[in-house]
PDB file of N, CA and C in Angstrom:
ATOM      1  N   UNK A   1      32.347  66.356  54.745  1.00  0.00           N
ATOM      2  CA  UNK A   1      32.709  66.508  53.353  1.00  0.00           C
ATOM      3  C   UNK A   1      34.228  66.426  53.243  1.00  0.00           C
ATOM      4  N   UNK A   2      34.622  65.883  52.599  1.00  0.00           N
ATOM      5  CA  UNK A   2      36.123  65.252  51.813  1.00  0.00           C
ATOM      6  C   UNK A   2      36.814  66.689  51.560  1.00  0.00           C
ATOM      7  N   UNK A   3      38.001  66.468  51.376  1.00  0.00           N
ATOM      8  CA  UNK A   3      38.786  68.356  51.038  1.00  0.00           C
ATOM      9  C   UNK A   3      38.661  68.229  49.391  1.00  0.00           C
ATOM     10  N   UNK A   4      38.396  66.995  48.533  1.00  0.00           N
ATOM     11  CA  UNK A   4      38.697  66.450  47.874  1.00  0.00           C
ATOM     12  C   UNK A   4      37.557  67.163  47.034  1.00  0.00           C
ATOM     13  N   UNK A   5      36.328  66.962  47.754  1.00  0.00           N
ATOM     14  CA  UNK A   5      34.583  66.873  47.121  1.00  0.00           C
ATOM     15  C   UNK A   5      35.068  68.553  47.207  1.00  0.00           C
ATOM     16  N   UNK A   6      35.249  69.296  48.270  1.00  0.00           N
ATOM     17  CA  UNK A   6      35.107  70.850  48.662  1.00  0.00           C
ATOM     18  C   UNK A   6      36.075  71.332  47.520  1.00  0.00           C
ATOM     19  N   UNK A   7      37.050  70.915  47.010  1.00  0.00           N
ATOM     20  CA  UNK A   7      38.209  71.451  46.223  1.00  0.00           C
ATOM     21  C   UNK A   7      37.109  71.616  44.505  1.00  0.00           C
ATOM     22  N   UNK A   8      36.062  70.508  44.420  1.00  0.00           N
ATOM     23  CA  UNK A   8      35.452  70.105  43.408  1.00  0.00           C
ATOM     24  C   UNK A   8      34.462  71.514  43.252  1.00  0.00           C
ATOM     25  N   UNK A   9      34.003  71.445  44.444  1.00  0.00           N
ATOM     26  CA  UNK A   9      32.639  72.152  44.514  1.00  0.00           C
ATOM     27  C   UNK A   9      32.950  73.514  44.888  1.00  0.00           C
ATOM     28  N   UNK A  10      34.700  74.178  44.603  1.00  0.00           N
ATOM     29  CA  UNK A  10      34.748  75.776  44.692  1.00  0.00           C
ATOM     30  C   UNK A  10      35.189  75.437  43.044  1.00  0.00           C
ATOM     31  N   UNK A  11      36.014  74.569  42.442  1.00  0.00           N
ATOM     32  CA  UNK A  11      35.927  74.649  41.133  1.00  0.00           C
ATOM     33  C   UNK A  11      34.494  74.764  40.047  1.00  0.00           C
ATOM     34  N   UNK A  12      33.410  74.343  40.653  1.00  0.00           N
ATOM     35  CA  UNK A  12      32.206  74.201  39.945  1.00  0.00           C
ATOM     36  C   UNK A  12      31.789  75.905  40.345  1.00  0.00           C
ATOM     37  N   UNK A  13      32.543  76.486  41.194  1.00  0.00           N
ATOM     38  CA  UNK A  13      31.630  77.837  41.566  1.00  0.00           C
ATOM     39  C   UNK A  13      32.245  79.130  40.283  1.00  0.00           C
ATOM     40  N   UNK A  14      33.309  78.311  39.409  1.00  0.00           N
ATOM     41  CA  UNK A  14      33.580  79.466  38.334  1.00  0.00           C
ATOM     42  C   UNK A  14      33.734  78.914  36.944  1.00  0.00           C
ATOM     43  N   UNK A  15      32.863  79.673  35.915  1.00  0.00           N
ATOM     44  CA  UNK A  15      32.140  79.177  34.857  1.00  0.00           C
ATOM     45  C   UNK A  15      33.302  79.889  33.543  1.00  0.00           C
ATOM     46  N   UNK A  16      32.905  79.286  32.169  1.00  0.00           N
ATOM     47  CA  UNK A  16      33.772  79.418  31.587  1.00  0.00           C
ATOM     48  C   UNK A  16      32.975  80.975  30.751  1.00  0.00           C
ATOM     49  N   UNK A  17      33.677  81.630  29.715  1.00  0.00           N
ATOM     50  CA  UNK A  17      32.536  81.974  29.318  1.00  0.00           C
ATOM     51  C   UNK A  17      31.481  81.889  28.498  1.00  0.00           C
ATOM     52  N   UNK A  18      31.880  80.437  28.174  1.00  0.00           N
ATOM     53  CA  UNK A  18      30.483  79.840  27.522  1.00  0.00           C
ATOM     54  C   UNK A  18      29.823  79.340  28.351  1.00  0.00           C
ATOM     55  N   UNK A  19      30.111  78.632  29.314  1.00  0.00           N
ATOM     56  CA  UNK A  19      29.146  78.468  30.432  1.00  0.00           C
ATOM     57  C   UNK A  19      28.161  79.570  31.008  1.00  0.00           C
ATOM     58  N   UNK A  20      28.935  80.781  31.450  1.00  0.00           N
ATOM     59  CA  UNK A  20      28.340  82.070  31.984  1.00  0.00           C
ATOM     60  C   UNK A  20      27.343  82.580  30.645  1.00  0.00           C
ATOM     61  N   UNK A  21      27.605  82.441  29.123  1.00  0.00           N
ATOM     62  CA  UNK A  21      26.745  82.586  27.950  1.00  0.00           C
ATOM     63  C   UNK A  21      25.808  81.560  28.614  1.00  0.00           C
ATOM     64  N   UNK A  22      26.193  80.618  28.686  1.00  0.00           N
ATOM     65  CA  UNK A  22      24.566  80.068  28.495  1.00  0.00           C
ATOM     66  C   UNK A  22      23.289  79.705  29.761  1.00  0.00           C
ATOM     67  N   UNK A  23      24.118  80.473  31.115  1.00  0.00           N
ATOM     68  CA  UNK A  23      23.727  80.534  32.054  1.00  0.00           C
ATOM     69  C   UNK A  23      22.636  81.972  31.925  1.00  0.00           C
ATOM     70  N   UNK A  24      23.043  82.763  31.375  1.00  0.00           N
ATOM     71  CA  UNK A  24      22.820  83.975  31.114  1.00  0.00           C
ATOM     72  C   UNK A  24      22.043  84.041  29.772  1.00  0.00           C
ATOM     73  N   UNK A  25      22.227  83.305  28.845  1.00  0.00           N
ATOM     74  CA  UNK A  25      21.068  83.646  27.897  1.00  0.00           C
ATOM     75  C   UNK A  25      21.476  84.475  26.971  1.00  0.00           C
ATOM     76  N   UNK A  26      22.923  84.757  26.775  1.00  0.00           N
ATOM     77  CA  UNK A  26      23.741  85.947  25.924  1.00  0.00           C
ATOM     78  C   UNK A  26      24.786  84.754  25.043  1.00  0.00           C
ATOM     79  N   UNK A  27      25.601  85.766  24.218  1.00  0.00           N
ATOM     80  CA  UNK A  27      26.352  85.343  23.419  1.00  0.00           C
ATOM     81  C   UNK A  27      27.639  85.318  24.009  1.00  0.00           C
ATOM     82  N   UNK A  28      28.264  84.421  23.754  1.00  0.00           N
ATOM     83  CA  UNK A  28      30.242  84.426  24.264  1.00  0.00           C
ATOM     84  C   UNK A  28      30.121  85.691  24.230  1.00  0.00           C
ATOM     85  N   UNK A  29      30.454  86.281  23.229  1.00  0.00           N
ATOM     86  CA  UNK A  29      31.305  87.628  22.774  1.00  0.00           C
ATOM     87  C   UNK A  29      30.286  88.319  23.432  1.00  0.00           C
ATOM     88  N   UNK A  30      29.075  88.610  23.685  1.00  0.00           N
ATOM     89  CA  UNK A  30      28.767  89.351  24.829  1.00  0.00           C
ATOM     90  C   UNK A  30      29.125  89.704  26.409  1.00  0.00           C
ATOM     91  N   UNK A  31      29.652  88.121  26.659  1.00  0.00           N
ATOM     92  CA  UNK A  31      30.446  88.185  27.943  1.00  0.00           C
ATOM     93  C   UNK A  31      31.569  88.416  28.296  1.00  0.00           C
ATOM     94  N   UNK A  32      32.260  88.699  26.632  1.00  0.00           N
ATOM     95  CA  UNK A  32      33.685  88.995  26.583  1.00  0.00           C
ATOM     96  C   UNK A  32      33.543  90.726  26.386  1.00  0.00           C
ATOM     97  N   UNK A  33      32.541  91.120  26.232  1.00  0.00           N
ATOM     98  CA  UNK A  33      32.745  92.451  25.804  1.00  0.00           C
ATOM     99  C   UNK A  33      32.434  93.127  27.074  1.00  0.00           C
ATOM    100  N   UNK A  34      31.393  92.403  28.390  1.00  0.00           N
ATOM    101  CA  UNK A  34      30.835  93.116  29.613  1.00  0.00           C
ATOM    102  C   UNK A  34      32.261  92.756  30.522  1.00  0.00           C
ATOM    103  N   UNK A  35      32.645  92.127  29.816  1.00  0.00           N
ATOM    104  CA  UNK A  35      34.076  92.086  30.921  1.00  0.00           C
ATOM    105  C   UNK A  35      35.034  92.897  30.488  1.00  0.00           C
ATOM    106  N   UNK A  36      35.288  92.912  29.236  1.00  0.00           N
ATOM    107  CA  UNK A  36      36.342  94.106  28.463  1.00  0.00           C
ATOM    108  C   UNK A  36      36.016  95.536  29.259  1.00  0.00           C
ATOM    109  N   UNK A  37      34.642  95.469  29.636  1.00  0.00           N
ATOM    110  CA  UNK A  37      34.271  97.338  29.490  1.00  0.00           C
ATOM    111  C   UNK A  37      34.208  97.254  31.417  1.00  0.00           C
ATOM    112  N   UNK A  38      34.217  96.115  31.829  1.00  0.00           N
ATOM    113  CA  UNK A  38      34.262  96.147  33.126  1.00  0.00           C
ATOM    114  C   UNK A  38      33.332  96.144  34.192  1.00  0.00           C
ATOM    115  N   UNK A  39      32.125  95.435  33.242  1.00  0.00           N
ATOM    116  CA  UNK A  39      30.493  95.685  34.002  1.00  0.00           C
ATOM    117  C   UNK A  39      30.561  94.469  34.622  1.00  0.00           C
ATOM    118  N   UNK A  40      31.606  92.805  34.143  1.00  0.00           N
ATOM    119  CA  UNK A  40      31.131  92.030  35.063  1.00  0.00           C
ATOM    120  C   UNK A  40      32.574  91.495  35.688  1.00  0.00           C
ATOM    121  N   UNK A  41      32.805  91.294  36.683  1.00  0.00           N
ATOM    122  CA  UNK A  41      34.349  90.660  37.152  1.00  0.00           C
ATOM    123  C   UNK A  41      34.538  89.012  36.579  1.00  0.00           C
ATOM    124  N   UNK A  42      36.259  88.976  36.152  1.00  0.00           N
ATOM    125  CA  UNK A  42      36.235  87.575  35.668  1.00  0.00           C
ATOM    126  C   UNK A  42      37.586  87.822  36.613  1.00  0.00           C
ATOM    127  N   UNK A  43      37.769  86.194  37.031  1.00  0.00           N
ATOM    128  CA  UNK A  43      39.299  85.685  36.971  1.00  0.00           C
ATOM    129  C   UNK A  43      40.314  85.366  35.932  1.00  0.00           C
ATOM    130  N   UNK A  44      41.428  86.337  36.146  1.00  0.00           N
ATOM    131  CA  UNK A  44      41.992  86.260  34.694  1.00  0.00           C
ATOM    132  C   UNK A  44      43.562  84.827  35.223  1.00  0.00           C
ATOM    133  N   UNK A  45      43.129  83.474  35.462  1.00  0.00           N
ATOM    134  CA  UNK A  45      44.136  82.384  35.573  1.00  0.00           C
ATOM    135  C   UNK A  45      45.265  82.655  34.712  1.00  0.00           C
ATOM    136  N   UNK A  46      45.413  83.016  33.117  1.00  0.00           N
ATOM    137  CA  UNK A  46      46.201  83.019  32.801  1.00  0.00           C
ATOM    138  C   UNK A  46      46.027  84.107  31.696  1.00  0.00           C
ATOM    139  N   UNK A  47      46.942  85.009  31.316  1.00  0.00           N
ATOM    140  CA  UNK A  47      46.384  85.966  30.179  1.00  0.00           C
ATOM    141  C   UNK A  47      45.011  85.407  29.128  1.00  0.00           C
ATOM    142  N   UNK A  48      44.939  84.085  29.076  1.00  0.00           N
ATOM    143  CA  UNK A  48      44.094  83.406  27.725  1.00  0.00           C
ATOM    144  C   UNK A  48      43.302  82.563  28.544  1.00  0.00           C
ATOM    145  N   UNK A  49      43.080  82.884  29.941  1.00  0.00           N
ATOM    146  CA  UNK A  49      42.540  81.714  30.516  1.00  0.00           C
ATOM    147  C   UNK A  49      41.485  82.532  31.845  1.00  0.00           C
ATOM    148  N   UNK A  50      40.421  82.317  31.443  1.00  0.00           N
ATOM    149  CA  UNK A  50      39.677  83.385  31.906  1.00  0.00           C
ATOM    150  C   UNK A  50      38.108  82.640  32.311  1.00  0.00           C
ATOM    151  N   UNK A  51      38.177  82.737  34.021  1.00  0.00           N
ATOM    152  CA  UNK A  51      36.849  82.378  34.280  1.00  0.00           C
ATOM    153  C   UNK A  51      36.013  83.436  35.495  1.00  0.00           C
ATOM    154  N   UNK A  52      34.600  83.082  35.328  1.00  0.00           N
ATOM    155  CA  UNK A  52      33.568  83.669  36.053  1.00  0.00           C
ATOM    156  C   UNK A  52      32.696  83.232  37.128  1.00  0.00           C
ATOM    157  N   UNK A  53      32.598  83.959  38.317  1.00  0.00           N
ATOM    158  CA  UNK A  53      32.098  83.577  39.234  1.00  0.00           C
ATOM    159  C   UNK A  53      30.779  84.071  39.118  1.00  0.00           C
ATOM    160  N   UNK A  54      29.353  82.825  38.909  1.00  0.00           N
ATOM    161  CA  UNK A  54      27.786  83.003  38.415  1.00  0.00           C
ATOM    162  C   UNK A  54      27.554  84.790  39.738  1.00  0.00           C
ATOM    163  N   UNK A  55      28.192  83.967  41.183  1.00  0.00           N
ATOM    164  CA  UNK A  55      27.227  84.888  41.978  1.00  0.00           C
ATOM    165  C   UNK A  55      27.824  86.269  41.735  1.00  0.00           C
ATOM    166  N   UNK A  56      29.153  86.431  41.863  1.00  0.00           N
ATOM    167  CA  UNK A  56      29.879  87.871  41.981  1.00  0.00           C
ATOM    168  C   UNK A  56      29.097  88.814  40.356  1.00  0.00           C
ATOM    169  N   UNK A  57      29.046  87.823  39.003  1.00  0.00           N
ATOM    170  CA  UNK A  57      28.665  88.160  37.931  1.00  0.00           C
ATOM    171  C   UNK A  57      27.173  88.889  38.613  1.00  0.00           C
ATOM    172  N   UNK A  58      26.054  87.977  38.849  1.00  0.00           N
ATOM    173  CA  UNK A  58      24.776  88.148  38.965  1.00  0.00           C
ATOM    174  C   UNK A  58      24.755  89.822  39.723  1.00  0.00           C
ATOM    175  N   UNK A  59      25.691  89.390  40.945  1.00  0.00           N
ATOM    176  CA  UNK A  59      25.721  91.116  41.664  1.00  0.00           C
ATOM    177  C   UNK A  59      26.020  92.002  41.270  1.00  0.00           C
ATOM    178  N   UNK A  60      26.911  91.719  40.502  1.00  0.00           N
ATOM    179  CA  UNK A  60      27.506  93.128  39.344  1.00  0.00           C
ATOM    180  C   UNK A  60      26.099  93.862  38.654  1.00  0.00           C
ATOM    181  N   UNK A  61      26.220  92.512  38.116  1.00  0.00           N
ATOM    182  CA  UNK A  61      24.852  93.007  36.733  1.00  0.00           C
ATOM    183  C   UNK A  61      23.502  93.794  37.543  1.00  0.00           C
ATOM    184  N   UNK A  62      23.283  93.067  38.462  1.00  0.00           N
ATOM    185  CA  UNK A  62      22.330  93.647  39.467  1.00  0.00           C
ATOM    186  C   UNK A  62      22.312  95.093  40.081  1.00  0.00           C
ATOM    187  N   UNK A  63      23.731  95.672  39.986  1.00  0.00           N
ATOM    188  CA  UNK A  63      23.808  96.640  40.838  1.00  0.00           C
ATOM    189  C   UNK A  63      23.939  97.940  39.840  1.00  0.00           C
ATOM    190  N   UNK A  64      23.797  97.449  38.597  1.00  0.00           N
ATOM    191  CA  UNK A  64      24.463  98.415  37.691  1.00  0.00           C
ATOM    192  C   UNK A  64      22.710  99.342  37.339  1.00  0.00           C
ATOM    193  N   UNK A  65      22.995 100.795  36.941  1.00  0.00           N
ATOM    194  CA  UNK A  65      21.747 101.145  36.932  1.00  0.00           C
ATOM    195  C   UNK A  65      21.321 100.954  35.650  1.00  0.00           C
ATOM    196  N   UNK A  66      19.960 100.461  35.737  1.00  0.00           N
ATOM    197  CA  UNK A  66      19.382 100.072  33.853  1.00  0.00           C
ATOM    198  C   UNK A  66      19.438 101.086  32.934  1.00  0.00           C
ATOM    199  N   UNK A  67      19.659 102.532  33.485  1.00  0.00           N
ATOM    200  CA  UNK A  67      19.412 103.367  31.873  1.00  0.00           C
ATOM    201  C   UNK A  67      20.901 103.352  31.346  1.00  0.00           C
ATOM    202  N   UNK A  68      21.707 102.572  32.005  1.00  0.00           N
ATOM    203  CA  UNK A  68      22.980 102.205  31.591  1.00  0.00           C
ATOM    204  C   UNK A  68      22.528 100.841  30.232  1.00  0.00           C
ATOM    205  N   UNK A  69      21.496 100.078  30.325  1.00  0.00           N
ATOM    206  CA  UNK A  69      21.716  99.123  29.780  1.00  0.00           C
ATOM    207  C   UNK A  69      21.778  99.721  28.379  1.00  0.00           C
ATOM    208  N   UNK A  70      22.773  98.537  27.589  1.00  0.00           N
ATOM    209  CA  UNK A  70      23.005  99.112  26.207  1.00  0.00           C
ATOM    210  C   UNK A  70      22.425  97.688  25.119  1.00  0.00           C
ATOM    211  N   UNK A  71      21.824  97.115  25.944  1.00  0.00           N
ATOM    212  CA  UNK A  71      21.525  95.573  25.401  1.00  0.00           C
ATOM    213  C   UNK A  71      20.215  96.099  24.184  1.00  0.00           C
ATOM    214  N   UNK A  72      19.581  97.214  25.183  1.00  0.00           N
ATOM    215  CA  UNK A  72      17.785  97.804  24.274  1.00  0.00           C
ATOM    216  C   UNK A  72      17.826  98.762  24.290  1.00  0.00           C
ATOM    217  N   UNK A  73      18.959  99.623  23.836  1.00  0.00           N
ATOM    218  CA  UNK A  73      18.711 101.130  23.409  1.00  0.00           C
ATOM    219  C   UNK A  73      18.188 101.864  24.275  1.00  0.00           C
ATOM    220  N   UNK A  74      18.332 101.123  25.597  1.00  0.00           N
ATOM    221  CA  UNK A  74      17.275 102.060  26.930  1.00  0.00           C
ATOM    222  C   UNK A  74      16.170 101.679  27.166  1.00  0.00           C
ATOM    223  N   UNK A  75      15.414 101.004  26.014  1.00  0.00           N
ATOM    224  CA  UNK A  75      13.972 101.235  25.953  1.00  0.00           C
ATOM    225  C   UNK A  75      13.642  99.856  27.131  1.00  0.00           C
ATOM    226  N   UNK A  76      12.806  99.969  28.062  1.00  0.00           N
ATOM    227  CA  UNK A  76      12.321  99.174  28.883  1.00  0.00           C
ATOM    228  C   UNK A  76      11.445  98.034  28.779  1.00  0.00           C
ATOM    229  N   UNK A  77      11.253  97.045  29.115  1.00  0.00           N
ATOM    230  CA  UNK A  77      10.600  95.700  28.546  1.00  0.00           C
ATOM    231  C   UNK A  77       9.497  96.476  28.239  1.00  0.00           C
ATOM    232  N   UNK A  78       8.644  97.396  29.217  1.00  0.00           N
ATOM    233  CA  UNK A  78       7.019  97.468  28.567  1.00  0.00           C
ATOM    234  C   UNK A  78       6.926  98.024  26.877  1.00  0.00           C
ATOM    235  N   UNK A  79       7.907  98.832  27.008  1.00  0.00           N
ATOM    236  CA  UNK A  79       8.430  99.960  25.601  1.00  0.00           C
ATOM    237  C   UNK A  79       8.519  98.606  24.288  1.00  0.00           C
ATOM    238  N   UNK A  80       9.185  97.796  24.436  1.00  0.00           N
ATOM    239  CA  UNK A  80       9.645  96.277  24.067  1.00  0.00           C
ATOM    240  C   UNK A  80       8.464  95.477  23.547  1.00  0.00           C
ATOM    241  N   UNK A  81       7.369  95.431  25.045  1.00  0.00           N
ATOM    242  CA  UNK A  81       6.288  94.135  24.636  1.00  0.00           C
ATOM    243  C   UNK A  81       6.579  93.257  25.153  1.00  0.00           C
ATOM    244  N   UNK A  82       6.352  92.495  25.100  1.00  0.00           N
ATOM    245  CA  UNK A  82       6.803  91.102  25.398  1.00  0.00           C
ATOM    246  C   UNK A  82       8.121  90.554  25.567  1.00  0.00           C
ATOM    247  N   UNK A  83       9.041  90.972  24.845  1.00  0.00           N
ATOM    248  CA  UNK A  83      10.560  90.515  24.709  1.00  0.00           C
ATOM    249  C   UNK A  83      11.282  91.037  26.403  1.00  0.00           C
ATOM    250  N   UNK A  84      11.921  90.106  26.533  1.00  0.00           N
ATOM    251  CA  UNK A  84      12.751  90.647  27.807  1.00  0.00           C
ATOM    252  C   UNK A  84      13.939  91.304  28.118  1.00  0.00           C
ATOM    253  N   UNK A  85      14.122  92.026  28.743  1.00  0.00           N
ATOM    254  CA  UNK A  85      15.504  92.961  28.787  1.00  0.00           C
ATOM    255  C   UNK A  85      16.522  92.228  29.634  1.00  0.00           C
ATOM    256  N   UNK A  86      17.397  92.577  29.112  1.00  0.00           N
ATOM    257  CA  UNK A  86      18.793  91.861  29.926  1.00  0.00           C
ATOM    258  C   UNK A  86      18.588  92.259  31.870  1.00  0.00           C
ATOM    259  N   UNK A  87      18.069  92.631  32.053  1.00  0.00           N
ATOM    260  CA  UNK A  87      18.070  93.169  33.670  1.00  0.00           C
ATOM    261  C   UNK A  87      17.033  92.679  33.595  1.00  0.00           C
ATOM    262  N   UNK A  88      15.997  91.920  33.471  1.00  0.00           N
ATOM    263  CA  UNK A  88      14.596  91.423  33.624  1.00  0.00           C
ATOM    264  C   UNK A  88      15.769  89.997  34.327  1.00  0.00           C
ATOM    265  N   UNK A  89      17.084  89.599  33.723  1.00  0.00           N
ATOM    266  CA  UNK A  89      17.374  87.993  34.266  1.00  0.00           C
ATOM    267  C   UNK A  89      17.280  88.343  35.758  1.00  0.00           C
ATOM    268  N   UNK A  90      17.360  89.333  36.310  1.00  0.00           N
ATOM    269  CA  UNK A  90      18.085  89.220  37.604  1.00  0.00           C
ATOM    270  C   UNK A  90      16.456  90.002  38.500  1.00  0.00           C
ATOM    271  N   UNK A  91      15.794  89.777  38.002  1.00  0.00           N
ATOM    272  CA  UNK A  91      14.334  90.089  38.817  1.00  0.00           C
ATOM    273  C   UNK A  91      13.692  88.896  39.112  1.00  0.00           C
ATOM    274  N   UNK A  92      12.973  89.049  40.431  1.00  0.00           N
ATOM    275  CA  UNK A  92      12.058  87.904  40.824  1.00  0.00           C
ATOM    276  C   UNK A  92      11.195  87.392  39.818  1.00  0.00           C
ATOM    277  N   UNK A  93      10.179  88.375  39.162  1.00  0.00           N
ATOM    278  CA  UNK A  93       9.024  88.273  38.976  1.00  0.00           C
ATOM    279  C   UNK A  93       9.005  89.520  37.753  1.00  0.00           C
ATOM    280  N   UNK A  94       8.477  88.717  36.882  1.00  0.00           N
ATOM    281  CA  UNK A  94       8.339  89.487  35.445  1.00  0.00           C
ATOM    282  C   UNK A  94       6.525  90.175  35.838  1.00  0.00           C
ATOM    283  N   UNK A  95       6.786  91.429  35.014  1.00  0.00           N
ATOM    284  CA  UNK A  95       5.604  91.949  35.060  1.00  0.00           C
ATOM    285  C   UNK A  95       4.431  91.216  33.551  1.00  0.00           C
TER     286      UNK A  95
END
């Protein structure tokens, strides 16, 4: 592999945050607000210039405990029905 292709393919490894929105299934300003409060890590390039790494994001979100989530008032997908909870993205297998 080229230093050229490798230089390409660590740039493709950090998303904007509309990219990370729509990787994720949330709103911009949702991803601006989990980063404001410090639940997901971004690279801050320039005060106004701000990107996200999918995997470091995914682990964050993953590690955080759900009765923290503030996405459903707490209440858990079964509580819900059918609709999915923001911590359902990062599970194998939906019940």
């Amino acid at each position: 592999m080229s230093e050229q292709s490798r230089d390409k393919e660590k740039r493709g490894d950090f998303l904007t945050a509309r990219q990370l929105a729509e990787v994720l299934q949330i709103s911009e300003s949702t991803v601006h607000r989990l980063r404001r409060q410090g639940r997901i890590p971004a690279v801050m390039v320039t005060p106004r210039l701000i990107r996200f790494n999918l995997r470091d994001v995914r682990n964050a979100l993953a590690t955080q405990p759900s009765d923290s989530n503030s996405f459903n008032d707490g209440l858990t997908t079964k509580q819900i029905g059918q609709q999915l909870a923001f911590e359902d993205l990062f599970t194998e297998t939906f019940d």
